[in-house]
Protein backbone atom coordinates (compact mmCIF):
# COMPACT_ATOMS: atom_id res chain seq x y z
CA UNK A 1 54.04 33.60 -130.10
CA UNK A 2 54.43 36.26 -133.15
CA UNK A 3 57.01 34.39 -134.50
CA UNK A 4 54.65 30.60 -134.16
CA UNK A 5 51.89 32.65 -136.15
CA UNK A 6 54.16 33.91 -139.27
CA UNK A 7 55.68 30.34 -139.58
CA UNK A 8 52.18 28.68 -139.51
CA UNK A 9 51.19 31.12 -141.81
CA UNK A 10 54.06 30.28 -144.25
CA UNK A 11 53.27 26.79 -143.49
CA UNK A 12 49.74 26.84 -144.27
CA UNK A 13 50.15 28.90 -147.73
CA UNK A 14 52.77 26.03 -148.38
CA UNK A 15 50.31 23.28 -147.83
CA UNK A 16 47.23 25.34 -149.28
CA UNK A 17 49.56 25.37 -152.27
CA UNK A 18 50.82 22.06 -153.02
CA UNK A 19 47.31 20.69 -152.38
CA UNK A 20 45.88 23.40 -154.82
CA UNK A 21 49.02 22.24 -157.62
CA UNK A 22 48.54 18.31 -156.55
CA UNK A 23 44.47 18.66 -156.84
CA UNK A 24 45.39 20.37 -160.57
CA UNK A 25 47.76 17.69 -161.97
CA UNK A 26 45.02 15.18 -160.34
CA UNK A 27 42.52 16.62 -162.39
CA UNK A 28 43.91 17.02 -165.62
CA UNK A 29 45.39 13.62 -165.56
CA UNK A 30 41.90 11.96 -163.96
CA UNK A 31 43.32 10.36 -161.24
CA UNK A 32 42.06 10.87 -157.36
CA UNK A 33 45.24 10.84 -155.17
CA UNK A 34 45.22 9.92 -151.50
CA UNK A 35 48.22 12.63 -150.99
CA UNK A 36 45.89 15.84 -151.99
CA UNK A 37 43.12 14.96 -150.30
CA UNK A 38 45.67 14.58 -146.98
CA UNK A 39 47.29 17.68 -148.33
CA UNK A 40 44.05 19.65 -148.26
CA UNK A 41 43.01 18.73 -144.55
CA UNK A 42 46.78 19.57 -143.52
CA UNK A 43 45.70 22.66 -145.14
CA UNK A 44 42.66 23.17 -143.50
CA UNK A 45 44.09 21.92 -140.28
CA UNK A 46 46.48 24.82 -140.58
CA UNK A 47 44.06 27.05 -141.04
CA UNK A 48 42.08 26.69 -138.23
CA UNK A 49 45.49 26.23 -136.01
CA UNK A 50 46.78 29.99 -137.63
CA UNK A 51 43.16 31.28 -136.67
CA UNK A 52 43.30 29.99 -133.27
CA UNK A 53 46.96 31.74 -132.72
CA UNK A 54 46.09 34.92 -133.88
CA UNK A 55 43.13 35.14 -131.68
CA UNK A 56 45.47 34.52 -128.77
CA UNK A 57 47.49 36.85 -129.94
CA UNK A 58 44.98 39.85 -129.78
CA UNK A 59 43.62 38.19 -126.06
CA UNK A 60 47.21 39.31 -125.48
CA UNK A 61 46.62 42.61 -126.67
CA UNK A 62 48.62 42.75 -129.57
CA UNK A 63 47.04 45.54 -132.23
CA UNK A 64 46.87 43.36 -136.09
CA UNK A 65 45.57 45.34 -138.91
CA UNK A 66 42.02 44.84 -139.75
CA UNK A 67 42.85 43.88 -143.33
CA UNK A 68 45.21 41.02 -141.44
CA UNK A 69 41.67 40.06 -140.11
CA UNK A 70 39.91 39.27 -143.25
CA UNK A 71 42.72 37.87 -145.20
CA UNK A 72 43.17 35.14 -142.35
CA UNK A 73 40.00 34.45 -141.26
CA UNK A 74 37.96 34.32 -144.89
CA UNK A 75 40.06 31.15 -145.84
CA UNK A 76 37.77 29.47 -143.02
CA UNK A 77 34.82 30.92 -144.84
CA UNK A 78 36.14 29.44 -147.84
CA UNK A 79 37.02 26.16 -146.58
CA UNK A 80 33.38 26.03 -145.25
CA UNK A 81 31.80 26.61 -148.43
CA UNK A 82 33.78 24.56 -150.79
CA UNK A 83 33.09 21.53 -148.37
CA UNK A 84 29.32 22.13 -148.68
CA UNK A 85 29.61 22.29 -152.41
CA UNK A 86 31.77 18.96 -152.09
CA UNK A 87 29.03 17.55 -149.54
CA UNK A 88 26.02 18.29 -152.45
CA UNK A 89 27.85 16.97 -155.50
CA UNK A 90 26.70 13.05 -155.59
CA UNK A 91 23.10 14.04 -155.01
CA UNK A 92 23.58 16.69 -157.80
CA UNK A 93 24.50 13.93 -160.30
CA UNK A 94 22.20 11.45 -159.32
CA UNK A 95 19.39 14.32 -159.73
CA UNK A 96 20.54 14.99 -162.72
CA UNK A 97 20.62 11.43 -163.92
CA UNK A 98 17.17 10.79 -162.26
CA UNK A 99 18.48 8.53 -160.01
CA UNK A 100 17.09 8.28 -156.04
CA UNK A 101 20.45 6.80 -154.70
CA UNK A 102 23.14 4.47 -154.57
CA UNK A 103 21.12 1.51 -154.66
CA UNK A 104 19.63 3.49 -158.45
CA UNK A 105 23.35 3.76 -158.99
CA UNK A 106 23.93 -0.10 -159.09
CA UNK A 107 21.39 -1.17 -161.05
CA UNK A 108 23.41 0.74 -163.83
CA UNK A 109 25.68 -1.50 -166.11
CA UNK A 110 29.66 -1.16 -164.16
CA UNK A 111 30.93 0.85 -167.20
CA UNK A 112 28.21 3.73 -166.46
CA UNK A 113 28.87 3.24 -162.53
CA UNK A 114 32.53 3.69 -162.72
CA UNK A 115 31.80 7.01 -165.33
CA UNK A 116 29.44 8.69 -162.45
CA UNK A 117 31.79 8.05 -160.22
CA UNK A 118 34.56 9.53 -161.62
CA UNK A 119 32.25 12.52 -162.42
CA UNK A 120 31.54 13.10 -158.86
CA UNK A 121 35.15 12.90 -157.79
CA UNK A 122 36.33 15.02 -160.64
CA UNK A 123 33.97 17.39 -159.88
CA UNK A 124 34.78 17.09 -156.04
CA UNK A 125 38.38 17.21 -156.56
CA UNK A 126 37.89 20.52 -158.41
CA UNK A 127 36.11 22.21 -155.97
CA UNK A 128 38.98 21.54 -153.21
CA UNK A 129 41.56 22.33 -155.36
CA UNK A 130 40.20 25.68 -156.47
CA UNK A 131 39.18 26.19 -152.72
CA UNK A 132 42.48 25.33 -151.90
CA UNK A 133 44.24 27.58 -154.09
CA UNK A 134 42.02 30.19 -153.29
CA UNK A 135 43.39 29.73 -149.21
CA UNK A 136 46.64 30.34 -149.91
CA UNK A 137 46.40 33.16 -151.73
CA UNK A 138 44.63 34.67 -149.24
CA UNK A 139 46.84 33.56 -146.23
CA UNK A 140 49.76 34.90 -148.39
CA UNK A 141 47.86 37.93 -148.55
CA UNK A 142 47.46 37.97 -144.67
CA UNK A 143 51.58 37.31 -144.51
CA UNK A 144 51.79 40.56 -147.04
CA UNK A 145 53.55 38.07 -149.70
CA UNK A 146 51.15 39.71 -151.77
């Protein structure tokens, strides 16, 4: 079972990673690709599977370092957070726009609707990049790639 847990953990830094370089090239070039956002939930899929493995692995009674511990377990921390950021961007920019809700959002002329929402995806896509980035470094940091 050792073996399973490196090899998700290579997997999931390799996931992490492409969704973090995918969400980047997204961003810059203003476009909102179905392939990151499946990327990232691979990702976070992984994540959770990795987690799951290494706590079997110490029900077995295998000894992992402590530092192992929070290198592989704060990317679920981090995945946690970045989704609640993601969750409180579109009332952030209606707030700021003083509007109430969508129904404020369509009584704006379509060039001004399509600009907010690209805003709140940009700024969603940014979040789950970075957060994304941020996973695999720390998984690779769990593997002792770094």
């Amino acid at each position: 079972m050792k073996d399973a847990h490196v090899w998700i953990g290579a997997i999931t830094v390799g996931a992490n990673a492409l969704a973090a370089l995918v969400g980047l090239v997204a961003w810059i070039f203003w476009r909102n690709p179905k392939a990151f956002w499946l990327l990232l939930r691979l990702g976070q899929g992984l994540v959770v599977l990795s987690a799951v493995v290494g706590a079997a692995l110490l029900l077995e009674g295998r000894d992992l370092p402590r530092l192992h511990l929070v290198y592989a377990l704060t990317p679920i921390a981090v995945s946690f957070l970045a989704e609640q950021l993601r969750i409180v961007t579109t009332p952030t920019f209606l707030e700021q726009r003083g509007l109430d809700s969508g129904k404020d959002v369509a009584k704006l002329p379509v060039i001004e609707q399509q600009a907010l929402v690209t805003a709140i995806l940009r700024r969603e896509l940014a979040v789950m990049a970075t957060s994304a980035g941020v996973v695999a470094t720390l998984v690779a940091r769990a593997q002792l790639w770094l």
